[in-house]
PDB file of N, CA and C in Angstrom:
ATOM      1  N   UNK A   1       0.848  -1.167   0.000  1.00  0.00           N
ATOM      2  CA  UNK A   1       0.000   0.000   0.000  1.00  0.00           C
ATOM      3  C   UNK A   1       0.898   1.235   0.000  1.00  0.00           C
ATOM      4  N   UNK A   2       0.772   2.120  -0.610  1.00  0.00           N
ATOM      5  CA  UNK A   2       1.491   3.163  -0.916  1.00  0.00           C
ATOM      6  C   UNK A   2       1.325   4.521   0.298  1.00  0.00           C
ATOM      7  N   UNK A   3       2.231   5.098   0.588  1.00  0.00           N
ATOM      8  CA  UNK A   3       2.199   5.930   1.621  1.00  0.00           C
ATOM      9  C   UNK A   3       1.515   6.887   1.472  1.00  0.00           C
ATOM     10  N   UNK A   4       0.522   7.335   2.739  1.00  0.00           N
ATOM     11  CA  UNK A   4      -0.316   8.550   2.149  1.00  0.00           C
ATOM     12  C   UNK A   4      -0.051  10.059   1.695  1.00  0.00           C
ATOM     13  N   UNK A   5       0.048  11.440   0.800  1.00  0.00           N
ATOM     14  CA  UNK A   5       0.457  12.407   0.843  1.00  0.00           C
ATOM     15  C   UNK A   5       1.023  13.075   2.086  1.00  0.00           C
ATOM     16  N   UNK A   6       2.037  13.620   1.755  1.00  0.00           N
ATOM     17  CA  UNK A   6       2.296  14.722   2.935  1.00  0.00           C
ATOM     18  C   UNK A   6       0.853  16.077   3.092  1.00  0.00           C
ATOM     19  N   UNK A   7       0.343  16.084   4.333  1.00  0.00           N
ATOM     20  CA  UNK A   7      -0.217  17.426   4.188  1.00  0.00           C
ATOM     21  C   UNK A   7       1.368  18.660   4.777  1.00  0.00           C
ATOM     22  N   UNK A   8       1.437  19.396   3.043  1.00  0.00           N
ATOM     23  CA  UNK A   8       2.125  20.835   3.673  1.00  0.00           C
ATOM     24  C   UNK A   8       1.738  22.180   3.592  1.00  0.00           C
ATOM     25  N   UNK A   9       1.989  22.035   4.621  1.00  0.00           N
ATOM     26  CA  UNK A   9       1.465  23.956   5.117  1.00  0.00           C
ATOM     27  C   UNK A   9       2.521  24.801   5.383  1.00  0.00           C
ATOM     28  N   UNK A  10       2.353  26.026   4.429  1.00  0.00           N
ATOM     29  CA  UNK A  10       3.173  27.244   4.496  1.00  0.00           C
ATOM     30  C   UNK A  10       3.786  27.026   6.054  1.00  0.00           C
ATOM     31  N   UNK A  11       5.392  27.619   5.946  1.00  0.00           N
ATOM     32  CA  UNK A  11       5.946  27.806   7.297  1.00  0.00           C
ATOM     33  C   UNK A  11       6.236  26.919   8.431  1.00  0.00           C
ATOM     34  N   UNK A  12       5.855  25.562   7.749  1.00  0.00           N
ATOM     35  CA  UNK A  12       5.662  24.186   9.297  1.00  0.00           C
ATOM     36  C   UNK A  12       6.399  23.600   8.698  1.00  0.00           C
ATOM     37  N   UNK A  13       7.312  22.914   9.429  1.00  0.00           N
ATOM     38  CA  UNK A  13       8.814  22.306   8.898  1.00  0.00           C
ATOM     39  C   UNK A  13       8.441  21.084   8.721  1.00  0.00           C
ATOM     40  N   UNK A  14       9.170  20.361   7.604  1.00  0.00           N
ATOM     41  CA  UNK A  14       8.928  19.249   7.720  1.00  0.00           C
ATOM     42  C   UNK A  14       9.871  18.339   7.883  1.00  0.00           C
ATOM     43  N   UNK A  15       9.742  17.175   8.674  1.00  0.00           N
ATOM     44  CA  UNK A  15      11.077  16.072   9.234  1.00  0.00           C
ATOM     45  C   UNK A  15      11.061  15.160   7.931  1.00  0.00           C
ATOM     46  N   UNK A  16      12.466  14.992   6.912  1.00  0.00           N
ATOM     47  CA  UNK A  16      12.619  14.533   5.963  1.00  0.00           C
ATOM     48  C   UNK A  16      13.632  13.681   6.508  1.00  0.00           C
ATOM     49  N   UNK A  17      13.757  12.504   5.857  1.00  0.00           N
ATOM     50  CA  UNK A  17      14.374  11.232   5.889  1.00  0.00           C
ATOM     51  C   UNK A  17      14.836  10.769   4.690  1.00  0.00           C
ATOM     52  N   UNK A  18      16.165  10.653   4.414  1.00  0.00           N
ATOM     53  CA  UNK A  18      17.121  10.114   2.778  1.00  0.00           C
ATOM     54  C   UNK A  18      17.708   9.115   3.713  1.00  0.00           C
ATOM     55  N   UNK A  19      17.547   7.712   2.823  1.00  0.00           N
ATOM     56  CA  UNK A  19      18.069   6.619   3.240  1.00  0.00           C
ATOM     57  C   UNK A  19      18.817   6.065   1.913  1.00  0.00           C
ATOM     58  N   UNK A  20      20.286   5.302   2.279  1.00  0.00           N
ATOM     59  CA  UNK A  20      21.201   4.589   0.789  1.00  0.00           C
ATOM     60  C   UNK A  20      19.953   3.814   0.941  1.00  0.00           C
ATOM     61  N   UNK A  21      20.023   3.186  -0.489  1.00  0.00           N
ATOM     62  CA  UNK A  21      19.726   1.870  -0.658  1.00  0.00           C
ATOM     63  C   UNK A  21      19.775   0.634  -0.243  1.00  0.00           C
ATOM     64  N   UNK A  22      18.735   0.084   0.745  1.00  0.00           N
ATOM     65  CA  UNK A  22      19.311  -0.921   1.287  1.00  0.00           C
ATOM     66  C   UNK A  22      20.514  -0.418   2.479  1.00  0.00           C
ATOM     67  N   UNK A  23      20.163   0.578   3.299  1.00  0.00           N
ATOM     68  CA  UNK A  23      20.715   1.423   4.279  1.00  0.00           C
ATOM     69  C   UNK A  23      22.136   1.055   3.602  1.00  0.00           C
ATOM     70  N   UNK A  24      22.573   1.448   2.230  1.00  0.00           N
ATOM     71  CA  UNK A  24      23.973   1.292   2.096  1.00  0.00           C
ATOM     72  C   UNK A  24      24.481   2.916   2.379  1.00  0.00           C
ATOM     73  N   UNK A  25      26.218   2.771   2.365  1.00  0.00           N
ATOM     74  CA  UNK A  25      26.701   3.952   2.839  1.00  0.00           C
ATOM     75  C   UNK A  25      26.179   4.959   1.521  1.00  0.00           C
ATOM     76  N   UNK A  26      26.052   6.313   1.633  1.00  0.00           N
ATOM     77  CA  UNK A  26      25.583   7.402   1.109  1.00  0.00           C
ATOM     78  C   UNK A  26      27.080   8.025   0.452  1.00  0.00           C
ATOM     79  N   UNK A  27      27.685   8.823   1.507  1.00  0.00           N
ATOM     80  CA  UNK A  27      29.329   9.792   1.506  1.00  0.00           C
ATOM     81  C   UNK A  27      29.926   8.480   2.056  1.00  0.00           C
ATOM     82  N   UNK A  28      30.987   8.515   1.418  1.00  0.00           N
ATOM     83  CA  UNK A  28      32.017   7.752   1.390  1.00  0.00           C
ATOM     84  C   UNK A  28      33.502   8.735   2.102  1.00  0.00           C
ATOM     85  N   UNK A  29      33.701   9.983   1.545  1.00  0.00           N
ATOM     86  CA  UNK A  29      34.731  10.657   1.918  1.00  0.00           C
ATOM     87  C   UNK A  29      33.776  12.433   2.524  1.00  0.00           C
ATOM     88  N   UNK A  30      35.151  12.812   2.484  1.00  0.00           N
ATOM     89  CA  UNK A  30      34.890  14.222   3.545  1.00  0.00           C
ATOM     90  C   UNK A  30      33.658  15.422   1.476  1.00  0.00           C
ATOM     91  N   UNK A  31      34.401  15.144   0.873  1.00  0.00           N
ATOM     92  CA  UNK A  31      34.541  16.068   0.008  1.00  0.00           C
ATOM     93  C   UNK A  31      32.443  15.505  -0.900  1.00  0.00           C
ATOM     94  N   UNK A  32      31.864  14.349  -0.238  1.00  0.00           N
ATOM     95  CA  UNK A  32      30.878  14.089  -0.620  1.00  0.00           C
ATOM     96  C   UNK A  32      29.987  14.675   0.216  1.00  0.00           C
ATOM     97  N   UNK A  33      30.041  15.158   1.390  1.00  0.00           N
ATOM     98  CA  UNK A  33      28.987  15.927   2.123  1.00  0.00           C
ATOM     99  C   UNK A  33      29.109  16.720   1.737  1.00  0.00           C
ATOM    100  N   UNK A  34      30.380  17.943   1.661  1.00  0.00           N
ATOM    101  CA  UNK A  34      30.693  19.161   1.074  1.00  0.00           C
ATOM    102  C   UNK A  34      29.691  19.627  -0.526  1.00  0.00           C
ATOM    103  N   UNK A  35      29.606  18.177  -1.244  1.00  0.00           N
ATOM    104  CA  UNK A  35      28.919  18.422  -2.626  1.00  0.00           C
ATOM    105  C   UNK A  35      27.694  18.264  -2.451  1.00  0.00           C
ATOM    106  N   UNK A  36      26.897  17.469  -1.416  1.00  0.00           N
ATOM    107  CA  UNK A  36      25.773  17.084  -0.870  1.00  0.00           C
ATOM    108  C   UNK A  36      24.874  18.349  -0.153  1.00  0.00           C
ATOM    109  N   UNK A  37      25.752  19.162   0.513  1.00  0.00           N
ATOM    110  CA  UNK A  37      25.244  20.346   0.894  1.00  0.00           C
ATOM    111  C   UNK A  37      25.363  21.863   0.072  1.00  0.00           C
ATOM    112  N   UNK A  38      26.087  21.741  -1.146  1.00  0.00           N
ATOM    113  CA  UNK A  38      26.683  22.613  -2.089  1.00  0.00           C
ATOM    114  C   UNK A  38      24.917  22.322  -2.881  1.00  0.00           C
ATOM    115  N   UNK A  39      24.499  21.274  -3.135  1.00  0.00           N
ATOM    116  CA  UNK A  39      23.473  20.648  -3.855  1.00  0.00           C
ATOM    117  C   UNK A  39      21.975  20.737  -3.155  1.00  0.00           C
ATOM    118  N   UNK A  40      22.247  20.995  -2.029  1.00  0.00           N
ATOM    119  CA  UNK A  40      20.904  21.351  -0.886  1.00  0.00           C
ATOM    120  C   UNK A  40      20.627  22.629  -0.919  1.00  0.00           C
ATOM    121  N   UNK A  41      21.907  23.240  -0.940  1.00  0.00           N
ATOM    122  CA  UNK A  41      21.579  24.846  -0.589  1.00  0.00           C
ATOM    123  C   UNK A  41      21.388  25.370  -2.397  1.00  0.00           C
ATOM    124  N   UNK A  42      21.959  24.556  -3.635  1.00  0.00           N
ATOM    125  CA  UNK A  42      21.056  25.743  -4.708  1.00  0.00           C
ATOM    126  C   UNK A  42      20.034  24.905  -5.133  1.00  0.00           C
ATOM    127  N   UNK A  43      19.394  23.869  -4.494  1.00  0.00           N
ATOM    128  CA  UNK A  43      18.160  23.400  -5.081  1.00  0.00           C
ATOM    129  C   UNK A  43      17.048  24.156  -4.163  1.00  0.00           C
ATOM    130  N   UNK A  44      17.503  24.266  -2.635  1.00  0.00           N
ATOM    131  CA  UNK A  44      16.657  24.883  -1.627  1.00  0.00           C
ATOM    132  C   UNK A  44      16.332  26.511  -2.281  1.00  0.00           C
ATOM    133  N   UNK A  45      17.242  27.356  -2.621  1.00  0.00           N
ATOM    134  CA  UNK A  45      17.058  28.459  -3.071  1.00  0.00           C
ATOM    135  C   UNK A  45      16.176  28.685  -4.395  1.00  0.00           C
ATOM    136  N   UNK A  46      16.448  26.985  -5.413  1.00  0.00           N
ATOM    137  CA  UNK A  46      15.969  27.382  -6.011  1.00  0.00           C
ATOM    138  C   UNK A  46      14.495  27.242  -6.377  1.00  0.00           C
ATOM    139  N   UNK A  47      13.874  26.413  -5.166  1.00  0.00           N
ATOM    140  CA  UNK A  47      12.295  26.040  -4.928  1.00  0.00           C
ATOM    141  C   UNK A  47      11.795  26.935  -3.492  1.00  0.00           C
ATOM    142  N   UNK A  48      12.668  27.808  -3.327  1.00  0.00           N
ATOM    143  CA  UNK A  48      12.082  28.474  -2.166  1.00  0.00           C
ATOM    144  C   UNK A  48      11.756  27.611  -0.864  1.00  0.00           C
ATOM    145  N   UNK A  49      12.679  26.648  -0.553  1.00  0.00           N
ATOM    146  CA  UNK A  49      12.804  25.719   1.005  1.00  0.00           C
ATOM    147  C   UNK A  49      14.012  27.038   1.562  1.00  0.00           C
ATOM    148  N   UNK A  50      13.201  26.578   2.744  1.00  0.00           N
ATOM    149  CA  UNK A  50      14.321  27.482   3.879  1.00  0.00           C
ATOM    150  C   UNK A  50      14.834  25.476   4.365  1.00  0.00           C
ATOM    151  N   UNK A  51      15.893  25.752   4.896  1.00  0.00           N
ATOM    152  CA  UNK A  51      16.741  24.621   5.374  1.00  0.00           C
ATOM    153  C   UNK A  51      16.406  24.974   7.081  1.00  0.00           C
ATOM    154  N   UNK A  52      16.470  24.299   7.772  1.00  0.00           N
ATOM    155  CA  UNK A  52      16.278  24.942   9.290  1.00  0.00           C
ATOM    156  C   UNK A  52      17.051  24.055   9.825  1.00  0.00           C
ATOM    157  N   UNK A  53      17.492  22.400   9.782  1.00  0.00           N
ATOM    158  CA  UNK A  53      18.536  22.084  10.098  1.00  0.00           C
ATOM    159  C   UNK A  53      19.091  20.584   9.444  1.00  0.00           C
ATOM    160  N   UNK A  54      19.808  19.908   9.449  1.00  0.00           N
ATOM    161  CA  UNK A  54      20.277  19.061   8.848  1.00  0.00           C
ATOM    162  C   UNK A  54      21.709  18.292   9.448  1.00  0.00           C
ATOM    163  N   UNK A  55      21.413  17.199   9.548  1.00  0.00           N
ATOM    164  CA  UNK A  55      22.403  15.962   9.866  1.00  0.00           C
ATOM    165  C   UNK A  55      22.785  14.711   8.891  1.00  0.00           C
ATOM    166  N   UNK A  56      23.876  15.264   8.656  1.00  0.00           N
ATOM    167  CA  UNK A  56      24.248  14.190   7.485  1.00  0.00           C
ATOM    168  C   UNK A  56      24.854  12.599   8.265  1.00  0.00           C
ATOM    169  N   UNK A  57      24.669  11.858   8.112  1.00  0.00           N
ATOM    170  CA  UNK A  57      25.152  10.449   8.298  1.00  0.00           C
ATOM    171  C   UNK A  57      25.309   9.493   7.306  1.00  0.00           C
ATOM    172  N   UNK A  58      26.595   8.781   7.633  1.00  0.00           N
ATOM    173  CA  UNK A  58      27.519   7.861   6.473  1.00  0.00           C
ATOM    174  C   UNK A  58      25.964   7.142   5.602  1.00  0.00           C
ATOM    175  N   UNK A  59      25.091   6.587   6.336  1.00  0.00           N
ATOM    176  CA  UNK A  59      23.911   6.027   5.358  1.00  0.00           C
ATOM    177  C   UNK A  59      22.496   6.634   5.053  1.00  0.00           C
ATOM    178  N   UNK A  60      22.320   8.118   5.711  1.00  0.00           N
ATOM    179  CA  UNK A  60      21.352   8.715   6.004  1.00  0.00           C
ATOM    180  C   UNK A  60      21.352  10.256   5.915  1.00  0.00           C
ATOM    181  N   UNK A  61      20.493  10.957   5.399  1.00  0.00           N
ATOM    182  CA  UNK A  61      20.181  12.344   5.805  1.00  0.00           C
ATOM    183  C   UNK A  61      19.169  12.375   6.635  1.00  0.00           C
ATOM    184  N   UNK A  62      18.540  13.508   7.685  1.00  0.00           N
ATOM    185  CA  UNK A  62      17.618  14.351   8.117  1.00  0.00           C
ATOM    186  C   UNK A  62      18.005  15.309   7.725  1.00  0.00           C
ATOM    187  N   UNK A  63      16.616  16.174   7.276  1.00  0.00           N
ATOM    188  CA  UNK A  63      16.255  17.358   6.851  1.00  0.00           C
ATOM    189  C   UNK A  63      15.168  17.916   7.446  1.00  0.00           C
ATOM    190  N   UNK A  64      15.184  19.271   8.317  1.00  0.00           N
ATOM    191  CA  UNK A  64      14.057  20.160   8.887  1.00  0.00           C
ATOM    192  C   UNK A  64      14.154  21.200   7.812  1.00  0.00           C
ATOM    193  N   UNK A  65      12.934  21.296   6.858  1.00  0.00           N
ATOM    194  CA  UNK A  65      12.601  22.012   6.067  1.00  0.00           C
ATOM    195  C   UNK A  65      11.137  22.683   5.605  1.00  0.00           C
ATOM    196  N   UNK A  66      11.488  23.658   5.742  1.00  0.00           N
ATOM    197  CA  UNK A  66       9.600  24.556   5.347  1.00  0.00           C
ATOM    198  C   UNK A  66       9.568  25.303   3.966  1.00  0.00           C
ATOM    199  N   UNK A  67       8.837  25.557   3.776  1.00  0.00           N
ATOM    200  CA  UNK A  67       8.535  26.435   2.344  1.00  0.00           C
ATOM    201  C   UNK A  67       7.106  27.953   2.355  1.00  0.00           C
ATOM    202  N   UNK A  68       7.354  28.103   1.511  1.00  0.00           N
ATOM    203  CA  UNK A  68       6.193  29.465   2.039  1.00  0.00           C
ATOM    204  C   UNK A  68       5.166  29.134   1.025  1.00  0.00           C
ATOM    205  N   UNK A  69       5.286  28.099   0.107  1.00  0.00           N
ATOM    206  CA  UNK A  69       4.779  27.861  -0.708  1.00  0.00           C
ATOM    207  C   UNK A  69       3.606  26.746  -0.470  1.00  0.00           C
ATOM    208  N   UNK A  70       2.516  26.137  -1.435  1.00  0.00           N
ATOM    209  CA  UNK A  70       2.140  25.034  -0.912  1.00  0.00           C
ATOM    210  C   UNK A  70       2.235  24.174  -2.038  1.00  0.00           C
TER     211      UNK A  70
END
C-alpha cells in the first residue's frame, strides 16, 4: 500500500528522511557531504525551502525544512 500524501502547510517544517539503498553507505569521503550540501543549498534556493537544520550520516540524511509555498 502506498504511503499517504504529505499534508504541507506554508511555514511548518517538515522532518525529511534520505536513506542509501538498502541502508547502504551514502558519503564515502569528507569532500561528498561538502557536494551534498553545495546541492541542498542551490536546489533549496531554487524552490524556495528554507533549510532549518540538517544531519548528514555515512547512510542517512535528516532534513528540517519549510517552504512558504504550498
Amino acid at each position: 500500500m502506498p504511503r499517504r500524501p504529505r499534508v504541507i502547510l506554508p511555514n511548518v517544517p517538515q522532518h525529511i528522511i534520505q536513506r542509501g539503498n538498502n541502508r547502504q553507505v551514502c558519503f564515502y569521503a569528507d569532500e561528498d557531504y561538502q557536494i551534498y550540501l553545495q546541492w541542498l543549498k542551490e536546489y533549496a534556493d531554487k524552490t524556495a525551502c528554507n533549510i532549518h537544520a540538517y544531519v548528514l550520516m555515512t547512510n542517512h540524511v535528516h532534513l528540517l525544512v519549510s517552504t512558504e509555498k504550498t
